[in-house]
PDB file of N, CA and C in Angstrom:
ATOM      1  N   UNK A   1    -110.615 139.759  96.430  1.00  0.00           N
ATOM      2  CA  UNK A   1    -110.545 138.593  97.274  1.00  0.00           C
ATOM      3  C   UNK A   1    -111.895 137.901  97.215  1.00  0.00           C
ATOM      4  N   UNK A   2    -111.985 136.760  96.751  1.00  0.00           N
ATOM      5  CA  UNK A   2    -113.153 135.953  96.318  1.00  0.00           C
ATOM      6  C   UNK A   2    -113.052 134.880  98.107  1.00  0.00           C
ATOM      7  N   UNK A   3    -113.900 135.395  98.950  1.00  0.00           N
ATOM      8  CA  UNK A   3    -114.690 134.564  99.883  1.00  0.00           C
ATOM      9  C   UNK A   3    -115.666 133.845  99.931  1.00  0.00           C
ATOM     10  N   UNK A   4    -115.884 132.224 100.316  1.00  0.00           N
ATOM     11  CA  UNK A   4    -116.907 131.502 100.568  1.00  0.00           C
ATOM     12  C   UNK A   4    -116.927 130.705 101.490  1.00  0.00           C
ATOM     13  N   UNK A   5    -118.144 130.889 102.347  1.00  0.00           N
ATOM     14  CA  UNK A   5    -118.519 129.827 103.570  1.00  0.00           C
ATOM     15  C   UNK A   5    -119.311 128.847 103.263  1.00  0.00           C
ATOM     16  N   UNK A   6    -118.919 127.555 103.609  1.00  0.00           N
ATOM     17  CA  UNK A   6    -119.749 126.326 103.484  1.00  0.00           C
ATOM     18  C   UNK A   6    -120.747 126.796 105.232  1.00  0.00           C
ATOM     19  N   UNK A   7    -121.818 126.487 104.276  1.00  0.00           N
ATOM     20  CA  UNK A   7    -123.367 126.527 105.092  1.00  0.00           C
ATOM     21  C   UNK A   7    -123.159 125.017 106.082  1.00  0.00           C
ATOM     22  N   UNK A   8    -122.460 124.249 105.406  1.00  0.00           N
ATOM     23  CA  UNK A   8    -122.738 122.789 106.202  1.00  0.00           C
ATOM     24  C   UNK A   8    -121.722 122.796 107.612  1.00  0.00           C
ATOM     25  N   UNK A   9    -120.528 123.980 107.265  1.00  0.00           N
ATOM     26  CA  UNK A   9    -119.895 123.811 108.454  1.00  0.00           C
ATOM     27  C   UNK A   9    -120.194 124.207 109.769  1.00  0.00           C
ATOM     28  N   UNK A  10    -119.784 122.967 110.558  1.00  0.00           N
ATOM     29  CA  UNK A  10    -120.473 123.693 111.997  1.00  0.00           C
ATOM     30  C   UNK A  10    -119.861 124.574 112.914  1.00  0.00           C
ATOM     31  N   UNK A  11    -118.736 125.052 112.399  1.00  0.00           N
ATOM     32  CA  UNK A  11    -117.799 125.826 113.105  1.00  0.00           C
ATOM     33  C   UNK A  11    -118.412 127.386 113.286  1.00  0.00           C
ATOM     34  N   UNK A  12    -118.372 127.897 114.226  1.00  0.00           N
ATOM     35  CA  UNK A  12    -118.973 129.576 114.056  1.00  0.00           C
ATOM     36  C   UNK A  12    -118.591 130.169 113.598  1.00  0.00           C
ATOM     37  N   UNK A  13    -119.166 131.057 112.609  1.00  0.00           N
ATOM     38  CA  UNK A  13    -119.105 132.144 111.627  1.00  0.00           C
ATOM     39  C   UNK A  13    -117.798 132.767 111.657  1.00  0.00           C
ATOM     40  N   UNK A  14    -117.547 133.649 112.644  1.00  0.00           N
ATOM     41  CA  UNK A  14    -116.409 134.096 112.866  1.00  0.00           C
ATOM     42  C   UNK A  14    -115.144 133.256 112.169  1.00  0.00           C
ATOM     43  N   UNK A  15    -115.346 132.028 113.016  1.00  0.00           N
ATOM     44  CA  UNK A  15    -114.304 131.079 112.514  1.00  0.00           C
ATOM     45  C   UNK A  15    -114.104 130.366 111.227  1.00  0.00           C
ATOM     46  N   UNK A  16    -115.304 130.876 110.266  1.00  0.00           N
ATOM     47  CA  UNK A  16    -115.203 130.377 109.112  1.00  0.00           C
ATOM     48  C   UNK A  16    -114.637 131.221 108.393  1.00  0.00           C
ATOM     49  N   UNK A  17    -115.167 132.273 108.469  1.00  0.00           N
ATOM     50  CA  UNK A  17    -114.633 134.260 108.185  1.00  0.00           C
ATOM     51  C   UNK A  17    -112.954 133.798 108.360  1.00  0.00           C
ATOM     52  N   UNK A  18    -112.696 133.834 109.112  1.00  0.00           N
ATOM     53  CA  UNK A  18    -111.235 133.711 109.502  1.00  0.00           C
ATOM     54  C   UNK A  18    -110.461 132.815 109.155  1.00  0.00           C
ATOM     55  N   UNK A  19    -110.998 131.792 108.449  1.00  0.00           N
ATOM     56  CA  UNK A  19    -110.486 130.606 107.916  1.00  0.00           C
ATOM     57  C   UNK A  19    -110.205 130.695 106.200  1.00  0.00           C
ATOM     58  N   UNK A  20    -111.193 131.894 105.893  1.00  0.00           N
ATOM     59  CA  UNK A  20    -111.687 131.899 104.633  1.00  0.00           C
ATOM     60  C   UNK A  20    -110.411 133.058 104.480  1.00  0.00           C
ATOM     61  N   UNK A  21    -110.240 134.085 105.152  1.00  0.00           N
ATOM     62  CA  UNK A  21    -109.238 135.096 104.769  1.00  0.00           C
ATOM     63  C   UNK A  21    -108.149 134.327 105.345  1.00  0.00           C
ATOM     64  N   UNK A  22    -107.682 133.390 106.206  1.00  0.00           N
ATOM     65  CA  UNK A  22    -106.139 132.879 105.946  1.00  0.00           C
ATOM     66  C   UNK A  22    -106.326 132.212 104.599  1.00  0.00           C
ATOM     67  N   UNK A  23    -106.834 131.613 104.065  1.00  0.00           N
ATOM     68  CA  UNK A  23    -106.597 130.604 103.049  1.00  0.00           C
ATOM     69  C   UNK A  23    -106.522 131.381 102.165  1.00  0.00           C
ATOM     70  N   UNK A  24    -107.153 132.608 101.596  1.00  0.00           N
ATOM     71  CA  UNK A  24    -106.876 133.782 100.658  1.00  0.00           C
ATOM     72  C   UNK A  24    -104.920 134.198 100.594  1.00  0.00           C
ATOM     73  N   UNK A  25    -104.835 134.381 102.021  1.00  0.00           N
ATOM     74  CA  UNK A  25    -103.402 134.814 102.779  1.00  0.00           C
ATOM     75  C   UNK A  25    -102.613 133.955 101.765  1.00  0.00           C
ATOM     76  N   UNK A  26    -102.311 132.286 102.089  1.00  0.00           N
ATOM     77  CA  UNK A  26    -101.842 131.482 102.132  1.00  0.00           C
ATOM     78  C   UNK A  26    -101.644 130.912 100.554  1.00  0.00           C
ATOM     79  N   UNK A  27    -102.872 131.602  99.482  1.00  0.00           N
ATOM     80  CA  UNK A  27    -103.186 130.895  98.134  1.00  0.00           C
ATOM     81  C   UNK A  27    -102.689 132.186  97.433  1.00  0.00           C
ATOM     82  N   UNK A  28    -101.858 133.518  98.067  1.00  0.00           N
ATOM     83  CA  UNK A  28    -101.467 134.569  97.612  1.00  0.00           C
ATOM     84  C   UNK A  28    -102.694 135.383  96.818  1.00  0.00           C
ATOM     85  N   UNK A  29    -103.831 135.534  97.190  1.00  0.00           N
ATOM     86  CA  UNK A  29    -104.602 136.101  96.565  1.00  0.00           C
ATOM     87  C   UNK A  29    -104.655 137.428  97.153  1.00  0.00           C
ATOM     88  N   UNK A  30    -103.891 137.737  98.716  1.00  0.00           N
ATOM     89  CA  UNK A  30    -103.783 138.974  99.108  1.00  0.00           C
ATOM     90  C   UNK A  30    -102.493 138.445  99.840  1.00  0.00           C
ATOM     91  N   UNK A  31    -100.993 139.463  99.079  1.00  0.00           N
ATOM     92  CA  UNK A  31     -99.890 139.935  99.614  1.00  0.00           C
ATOM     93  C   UNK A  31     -99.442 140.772 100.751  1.00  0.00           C
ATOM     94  N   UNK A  32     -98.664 140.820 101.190  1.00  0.00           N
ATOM     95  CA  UNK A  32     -98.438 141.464 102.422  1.00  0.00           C
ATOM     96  C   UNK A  32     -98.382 142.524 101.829  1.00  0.00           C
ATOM     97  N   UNK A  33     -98.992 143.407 102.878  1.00  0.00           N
ATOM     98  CA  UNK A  33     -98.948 145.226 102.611  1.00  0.00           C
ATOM     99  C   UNK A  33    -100.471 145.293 101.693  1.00  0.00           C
ATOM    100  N   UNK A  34    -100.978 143.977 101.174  1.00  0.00           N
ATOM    101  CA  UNK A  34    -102.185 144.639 100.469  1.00  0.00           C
ATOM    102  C   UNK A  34    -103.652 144.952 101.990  1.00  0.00           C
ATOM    103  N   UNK A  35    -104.591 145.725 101.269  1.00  0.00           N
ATOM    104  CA  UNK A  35    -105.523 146.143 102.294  1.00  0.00           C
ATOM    105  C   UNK A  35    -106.561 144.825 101.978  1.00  0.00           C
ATOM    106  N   UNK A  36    -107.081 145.067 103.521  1.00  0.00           N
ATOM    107  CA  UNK A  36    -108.270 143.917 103.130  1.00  0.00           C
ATOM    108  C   UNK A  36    -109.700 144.972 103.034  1.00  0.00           C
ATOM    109  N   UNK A  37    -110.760 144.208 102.281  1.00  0.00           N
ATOM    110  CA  UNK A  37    -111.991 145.079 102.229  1.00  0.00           C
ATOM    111  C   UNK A  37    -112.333 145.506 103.559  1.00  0.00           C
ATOM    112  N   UNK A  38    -112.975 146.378 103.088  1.00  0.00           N
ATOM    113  CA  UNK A  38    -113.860 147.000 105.001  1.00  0.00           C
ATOM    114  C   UNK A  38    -114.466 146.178 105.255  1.00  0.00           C
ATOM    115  N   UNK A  39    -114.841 145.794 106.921  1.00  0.00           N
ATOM    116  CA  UNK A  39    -115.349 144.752 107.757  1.00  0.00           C
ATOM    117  C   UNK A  39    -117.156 144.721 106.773  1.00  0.00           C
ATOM    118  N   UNK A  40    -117.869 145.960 106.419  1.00  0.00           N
ATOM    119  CA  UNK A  40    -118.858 145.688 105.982  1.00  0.00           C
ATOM    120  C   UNK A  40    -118.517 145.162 104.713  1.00  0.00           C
ATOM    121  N   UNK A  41    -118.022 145.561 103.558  1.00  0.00           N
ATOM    122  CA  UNK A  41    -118.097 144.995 102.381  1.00  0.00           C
ATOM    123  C   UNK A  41    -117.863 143.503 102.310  1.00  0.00           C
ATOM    124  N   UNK A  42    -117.173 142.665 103.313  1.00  0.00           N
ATOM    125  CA  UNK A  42    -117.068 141.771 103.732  1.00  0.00           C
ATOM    126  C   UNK A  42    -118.249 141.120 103.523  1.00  0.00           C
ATOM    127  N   UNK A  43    -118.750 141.561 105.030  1.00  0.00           N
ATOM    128  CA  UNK A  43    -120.029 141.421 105.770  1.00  0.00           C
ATOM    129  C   UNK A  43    -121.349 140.645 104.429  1.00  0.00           C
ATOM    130  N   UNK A  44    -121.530 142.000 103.876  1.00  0.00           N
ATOM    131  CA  UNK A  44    -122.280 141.791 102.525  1.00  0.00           C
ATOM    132  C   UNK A  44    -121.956 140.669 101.815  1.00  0.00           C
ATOM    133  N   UNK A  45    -120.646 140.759 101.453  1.00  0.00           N
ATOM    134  CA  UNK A  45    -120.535 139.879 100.487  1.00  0.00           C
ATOM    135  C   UNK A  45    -120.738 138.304 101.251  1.00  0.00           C
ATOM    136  N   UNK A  46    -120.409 138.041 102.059  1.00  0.00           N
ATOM    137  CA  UNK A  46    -120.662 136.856 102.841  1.00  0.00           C
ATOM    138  C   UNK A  46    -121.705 136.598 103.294  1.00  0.00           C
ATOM    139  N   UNK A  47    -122.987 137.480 103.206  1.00  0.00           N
ATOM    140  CA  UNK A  47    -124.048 137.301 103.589  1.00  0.00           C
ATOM    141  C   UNK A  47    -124.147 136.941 105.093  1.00  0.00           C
ATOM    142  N   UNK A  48    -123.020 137.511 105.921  1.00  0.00           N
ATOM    143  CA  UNK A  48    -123.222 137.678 107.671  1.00  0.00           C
ATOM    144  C   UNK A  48    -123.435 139.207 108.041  1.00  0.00           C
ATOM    145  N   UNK A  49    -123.058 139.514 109.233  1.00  0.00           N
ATOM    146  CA  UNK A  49    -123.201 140.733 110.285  1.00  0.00           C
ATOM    147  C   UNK A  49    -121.789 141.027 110.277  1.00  0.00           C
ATOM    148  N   UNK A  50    -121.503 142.565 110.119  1.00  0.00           N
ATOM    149  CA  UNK A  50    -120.192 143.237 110.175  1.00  0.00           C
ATOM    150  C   UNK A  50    -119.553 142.557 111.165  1.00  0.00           C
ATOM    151  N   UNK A  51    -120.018 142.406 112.651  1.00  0.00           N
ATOM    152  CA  UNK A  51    -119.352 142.451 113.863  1.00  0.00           C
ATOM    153  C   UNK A  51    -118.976 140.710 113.593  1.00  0.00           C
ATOM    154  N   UNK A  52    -119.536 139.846 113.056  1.00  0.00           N
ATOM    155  CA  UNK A  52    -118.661 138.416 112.740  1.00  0.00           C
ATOM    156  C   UNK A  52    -117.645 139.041 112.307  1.00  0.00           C
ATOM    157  N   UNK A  53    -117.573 139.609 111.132  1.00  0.00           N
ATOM    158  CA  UNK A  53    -116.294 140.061 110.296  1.00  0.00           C
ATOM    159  C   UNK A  53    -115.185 140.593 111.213  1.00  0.00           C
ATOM    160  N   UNK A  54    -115.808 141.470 112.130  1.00  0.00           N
ATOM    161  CA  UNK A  54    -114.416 142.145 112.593  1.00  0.00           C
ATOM    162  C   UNK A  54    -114.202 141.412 113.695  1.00  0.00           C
ATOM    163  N   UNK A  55    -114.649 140.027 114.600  1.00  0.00           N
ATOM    164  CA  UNK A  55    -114.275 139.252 115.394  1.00  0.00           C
ATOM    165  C   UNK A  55    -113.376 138.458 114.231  1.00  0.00           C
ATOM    166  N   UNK A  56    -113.906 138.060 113.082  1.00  0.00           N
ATOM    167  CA  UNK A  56    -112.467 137.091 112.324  1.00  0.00           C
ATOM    168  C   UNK A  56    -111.313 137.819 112.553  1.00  0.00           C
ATOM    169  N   UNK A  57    -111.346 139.155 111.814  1.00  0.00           N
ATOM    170  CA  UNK A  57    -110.223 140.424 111.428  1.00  0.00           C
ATOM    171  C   UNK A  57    -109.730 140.501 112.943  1.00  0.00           C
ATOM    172  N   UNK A  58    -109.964 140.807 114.377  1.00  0.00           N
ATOM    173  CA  UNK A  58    -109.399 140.563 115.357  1.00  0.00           C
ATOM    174  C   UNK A  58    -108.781 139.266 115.787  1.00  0.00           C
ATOM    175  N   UNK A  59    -109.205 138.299 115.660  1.00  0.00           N
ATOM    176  CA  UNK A  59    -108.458 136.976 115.648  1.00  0.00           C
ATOM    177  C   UNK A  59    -107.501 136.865 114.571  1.00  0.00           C
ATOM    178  N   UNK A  60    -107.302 137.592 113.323  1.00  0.00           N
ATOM    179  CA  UNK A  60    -106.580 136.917 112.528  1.00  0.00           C
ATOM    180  C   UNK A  60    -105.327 138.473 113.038  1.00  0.00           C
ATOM    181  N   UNK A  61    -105.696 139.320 113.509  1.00  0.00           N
ATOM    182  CA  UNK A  61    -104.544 140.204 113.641  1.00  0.00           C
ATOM    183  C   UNK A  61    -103.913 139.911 115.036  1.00  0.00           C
ATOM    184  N   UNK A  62    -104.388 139.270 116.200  1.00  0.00           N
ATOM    185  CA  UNK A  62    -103.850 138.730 117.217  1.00  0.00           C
ATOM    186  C   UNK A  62    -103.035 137.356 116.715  1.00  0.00           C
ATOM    187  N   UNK A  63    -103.285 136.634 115.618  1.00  0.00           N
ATOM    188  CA  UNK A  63    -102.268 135.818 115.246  1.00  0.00           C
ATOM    189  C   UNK A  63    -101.156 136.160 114.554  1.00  0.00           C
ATOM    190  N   UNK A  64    -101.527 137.713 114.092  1.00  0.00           N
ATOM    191  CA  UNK A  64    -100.440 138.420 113.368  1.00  0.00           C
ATOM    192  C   UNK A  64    -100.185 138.256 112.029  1.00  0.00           C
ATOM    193  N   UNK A  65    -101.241 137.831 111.671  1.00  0.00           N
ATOM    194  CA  UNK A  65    -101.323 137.855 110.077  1.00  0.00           C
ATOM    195  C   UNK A  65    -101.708 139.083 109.405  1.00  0.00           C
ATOM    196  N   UNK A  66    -103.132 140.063 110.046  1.00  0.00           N
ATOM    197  CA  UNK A  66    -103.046 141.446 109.650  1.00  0.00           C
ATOM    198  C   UNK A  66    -102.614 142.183 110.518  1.00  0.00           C
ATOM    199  N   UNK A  67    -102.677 143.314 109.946  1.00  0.00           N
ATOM    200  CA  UNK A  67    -102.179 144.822 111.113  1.00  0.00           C
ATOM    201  C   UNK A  67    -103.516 145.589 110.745  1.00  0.00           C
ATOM    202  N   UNK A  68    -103.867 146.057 111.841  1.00  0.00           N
ATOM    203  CA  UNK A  68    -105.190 147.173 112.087  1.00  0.00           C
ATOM    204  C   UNK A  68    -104.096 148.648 111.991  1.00  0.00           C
ATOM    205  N   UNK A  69    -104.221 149.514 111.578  1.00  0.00           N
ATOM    206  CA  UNK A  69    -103.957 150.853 111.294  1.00  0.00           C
ATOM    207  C   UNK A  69    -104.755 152.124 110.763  1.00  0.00           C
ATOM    208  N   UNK A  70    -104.763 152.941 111.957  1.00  0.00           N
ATOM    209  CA  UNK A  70    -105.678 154.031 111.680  1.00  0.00           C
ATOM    210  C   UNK A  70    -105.129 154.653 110.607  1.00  0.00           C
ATOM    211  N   UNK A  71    -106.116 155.269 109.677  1.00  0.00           N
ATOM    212  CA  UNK A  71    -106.030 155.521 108.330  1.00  0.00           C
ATOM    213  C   UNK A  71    -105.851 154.878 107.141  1.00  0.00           C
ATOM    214  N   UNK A  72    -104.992 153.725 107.263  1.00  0.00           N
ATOM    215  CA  UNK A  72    -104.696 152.508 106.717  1.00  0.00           C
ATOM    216  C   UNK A  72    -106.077 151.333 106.288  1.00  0.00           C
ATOM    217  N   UNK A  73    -106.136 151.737 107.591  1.00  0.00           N
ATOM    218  CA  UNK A  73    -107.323 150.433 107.104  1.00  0.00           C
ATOM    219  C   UNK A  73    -106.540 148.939 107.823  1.00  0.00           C
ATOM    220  N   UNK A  74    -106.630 147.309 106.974  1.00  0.00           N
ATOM    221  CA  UNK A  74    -106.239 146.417 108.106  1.00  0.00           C
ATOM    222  C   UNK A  74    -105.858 145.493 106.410  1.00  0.00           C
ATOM    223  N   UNK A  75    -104.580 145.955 106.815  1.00  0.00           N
ATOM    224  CA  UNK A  75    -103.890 144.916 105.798  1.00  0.00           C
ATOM    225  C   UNK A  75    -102.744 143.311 106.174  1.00  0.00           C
ATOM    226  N   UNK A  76    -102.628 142.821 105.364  1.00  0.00           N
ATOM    227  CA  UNK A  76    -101.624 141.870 105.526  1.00  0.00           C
ATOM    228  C   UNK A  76    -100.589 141.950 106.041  1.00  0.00           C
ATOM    229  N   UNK A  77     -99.863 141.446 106.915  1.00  0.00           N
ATOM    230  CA  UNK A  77     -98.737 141.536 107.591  1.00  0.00           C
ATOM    231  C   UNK A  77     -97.778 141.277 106.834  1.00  0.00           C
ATOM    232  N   UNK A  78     -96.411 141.736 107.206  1.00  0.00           N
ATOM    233  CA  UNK A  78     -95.479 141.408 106.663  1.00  0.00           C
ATOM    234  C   UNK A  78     -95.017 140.293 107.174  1.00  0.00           C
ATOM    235  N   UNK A  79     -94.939 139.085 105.969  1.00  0.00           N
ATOM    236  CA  UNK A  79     -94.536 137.847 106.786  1.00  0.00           C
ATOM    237  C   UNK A  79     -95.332 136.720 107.242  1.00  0.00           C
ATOM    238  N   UNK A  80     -96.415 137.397 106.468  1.00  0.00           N
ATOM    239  CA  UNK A  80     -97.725 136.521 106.769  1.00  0.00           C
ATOM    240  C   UNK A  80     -97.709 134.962 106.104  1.00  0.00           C
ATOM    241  N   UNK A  81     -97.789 134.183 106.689  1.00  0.00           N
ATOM    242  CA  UNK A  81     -97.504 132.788 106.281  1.00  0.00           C
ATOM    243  C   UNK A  81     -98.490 132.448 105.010  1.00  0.00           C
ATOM    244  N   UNK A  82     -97.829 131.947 103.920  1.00  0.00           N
ATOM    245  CA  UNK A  82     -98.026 131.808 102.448  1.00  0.00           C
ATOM    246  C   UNK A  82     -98.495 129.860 102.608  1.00  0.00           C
ATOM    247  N   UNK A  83     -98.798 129.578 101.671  1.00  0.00           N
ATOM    248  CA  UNK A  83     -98.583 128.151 100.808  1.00  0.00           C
ATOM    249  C   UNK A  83     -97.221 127.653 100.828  1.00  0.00           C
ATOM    250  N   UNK A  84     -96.214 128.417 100.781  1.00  0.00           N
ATOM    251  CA  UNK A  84     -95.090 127.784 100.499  1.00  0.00           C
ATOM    252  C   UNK A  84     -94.710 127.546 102.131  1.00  0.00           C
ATOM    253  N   UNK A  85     -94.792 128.124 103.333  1.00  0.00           N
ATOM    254  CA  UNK A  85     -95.017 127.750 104.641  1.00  0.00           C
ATOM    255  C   UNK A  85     -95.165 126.620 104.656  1.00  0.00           C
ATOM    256  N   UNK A  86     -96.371 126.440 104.716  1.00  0.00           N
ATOM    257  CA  UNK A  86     -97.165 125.703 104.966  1.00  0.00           C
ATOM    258  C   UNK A  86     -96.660 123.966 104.165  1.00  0.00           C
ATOM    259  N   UNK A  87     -96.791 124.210 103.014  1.00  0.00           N
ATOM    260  CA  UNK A  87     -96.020 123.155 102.399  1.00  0.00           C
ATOM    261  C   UNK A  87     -94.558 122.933 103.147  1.00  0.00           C
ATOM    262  N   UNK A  88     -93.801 123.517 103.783  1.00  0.00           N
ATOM    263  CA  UNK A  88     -92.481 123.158 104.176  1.00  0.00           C
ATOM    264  C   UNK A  88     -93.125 122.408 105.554  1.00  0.00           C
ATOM    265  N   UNK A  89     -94.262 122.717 106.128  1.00  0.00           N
ATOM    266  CA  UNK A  89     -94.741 122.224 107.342  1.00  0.00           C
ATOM    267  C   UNK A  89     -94.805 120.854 107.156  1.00  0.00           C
ATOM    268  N   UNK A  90     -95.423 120.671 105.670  1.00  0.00           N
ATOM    269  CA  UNK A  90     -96.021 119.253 105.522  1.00  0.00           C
ATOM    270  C   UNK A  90     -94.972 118.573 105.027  1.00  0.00           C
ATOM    271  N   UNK A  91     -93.764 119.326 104.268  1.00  0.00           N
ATOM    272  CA  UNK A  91     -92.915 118.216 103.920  1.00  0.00           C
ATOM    273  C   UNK A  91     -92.095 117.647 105.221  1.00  0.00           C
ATOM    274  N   UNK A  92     -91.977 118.146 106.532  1.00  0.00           N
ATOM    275  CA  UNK A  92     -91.483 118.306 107.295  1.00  0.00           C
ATOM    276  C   UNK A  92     -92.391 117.348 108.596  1.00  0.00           C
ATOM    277  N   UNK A  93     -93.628 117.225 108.443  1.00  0.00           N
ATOM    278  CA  UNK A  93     -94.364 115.505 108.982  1.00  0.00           C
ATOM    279  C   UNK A  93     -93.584 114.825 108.361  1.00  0.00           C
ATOM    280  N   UNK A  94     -94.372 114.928 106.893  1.00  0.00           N
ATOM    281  CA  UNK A  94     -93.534 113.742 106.140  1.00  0.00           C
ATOM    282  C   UNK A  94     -92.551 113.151 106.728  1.00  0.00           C
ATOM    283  N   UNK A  95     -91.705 113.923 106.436  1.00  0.00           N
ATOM    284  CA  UNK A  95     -90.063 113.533 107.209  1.00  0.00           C
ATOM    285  C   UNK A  95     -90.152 112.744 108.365  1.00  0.00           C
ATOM    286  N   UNK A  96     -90.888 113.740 109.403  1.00  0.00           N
ATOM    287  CA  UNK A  96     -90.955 112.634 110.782  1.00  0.00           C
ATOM    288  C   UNK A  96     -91.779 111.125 110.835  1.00  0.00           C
ATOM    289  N   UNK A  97     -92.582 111.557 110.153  1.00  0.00           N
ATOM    290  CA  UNK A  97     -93.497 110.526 110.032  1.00  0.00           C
ATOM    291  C   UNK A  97     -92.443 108.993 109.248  1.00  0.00           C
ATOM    292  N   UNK A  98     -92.330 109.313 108.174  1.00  0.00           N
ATOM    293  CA  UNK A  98     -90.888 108.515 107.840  1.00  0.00           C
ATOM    294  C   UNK A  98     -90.148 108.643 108.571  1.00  0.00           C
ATOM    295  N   UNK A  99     -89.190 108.360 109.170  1.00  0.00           N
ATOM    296  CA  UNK A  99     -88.486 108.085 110.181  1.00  0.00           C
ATOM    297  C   UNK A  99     -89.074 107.459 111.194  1.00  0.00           C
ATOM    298  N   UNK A 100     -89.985 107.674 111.757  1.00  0.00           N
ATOM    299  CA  UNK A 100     -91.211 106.576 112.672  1.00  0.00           C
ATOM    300  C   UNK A 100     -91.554 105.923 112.345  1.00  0.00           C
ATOM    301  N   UNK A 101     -91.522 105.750 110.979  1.00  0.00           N
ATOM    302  CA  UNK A 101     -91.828 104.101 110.137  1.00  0.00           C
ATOM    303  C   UNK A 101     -93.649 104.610 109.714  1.00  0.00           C
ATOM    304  N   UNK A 102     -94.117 105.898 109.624  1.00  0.00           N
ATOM    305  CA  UNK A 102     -95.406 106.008 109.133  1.00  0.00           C
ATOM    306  C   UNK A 102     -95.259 106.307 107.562  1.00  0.00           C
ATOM    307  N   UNK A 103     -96.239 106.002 106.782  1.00  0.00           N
ATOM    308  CA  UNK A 103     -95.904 106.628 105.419  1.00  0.00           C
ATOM    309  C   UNK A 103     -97.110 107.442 105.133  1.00  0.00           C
ATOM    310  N   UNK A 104     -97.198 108.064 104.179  1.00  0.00           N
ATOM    311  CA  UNK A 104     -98.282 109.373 103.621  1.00  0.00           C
ATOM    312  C   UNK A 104     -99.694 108.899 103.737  1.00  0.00           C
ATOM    313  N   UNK A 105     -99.691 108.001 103.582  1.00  0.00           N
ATOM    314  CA  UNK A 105    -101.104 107.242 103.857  1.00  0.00           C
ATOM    315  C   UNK A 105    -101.559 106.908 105.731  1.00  0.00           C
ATOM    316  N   UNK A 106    -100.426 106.404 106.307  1.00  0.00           N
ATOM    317  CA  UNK A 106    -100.974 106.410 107.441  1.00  0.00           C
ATOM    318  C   UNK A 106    -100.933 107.729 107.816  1.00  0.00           C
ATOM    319  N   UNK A 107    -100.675 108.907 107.877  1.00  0.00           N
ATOM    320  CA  UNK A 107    -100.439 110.080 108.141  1.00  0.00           C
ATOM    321  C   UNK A 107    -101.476 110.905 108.008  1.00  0.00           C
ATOM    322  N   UNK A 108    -101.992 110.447 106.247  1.00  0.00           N
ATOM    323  CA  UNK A 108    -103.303 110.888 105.959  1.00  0.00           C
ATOM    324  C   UNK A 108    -104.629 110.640 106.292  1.00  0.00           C
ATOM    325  N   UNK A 109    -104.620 109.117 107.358  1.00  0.00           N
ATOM    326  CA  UNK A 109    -105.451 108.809 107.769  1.00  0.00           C
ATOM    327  C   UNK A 109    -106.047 108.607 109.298  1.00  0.00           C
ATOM    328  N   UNK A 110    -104.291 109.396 109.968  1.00  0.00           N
ATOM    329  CA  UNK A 110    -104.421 110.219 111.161  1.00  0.00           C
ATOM    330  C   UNK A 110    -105.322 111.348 111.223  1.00  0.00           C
ATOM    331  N   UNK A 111    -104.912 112.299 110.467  1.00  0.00           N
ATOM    332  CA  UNK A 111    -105.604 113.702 109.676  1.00  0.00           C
ATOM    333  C   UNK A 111    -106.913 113.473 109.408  1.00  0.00           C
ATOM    334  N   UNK A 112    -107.134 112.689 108.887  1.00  0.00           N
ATOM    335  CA  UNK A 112    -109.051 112.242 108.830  1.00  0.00           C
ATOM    336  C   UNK A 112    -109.296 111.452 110.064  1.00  0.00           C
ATOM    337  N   UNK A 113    -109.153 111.416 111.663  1.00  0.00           N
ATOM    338  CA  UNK A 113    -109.932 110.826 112.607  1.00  0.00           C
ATOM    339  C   UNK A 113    -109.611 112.620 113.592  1.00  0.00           C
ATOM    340  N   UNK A 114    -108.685 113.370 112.979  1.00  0.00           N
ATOM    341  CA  UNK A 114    -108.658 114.740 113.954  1.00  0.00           C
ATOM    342  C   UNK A 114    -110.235 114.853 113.943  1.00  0.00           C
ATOM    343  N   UNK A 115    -110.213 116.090 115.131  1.00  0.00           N
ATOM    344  CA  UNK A 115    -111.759 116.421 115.270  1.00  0.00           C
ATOM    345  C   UNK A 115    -112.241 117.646 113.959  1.00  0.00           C
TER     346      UNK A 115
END
């Protein structure tokens, strides 16, 4: 699993950590049932503190994307929302958005004034 944090973002660590392993989730680079690295090897490789790591890994298993399991270790959930999700999400604005009379462009330029 290849992780990277943009330095420029201002979001806290944790939350970048956690952003960085859904998008892994989501780009199928880790399948359900696979293990994720230990909170330190993480750690290292991201150049943060274990305990960021395992505040992401607790937020991302309270959303239910991993499972924590003694002996196991803390792997992917079964069911863990993919790219192809996610794409049905967006074809599925689309849709509304058409029908409200918005098209991909105004939609897209809702999405760039979010915070």
């Amino acid at each position: 699993m290849l992780l990277r944090l943009n330095t420029a973002d201002p979001r806290p660590l944790h939350e970048q950590v956690a952003g960085a392993v859904r998008r892994a989730i989501a780009e199928g680079e880790c399948a359900p049932g696979d293990r994720i690295p230990p909170a330190r090897d993480l750690a290292g490789a991201l150049g943060v503190n274990a305990n960021t790591v395992l505040r992401a890994l607790r937020v991302l298993r309270d959303e239910g994307l991993l499972e924590f399991r003694r002996g196991r270790g803390v792997t992917v959930a079964e069911g863990a929302g993919g790219r192809s999700g996610l794409l049905d999400r967006v074809r599925g604005l689309v849709e509304d958005g058409a029908r409200l009379g918005y098209s991909k462009a105004d939609l897209i330029e809702m999405i760039r004034e979010l915070p």
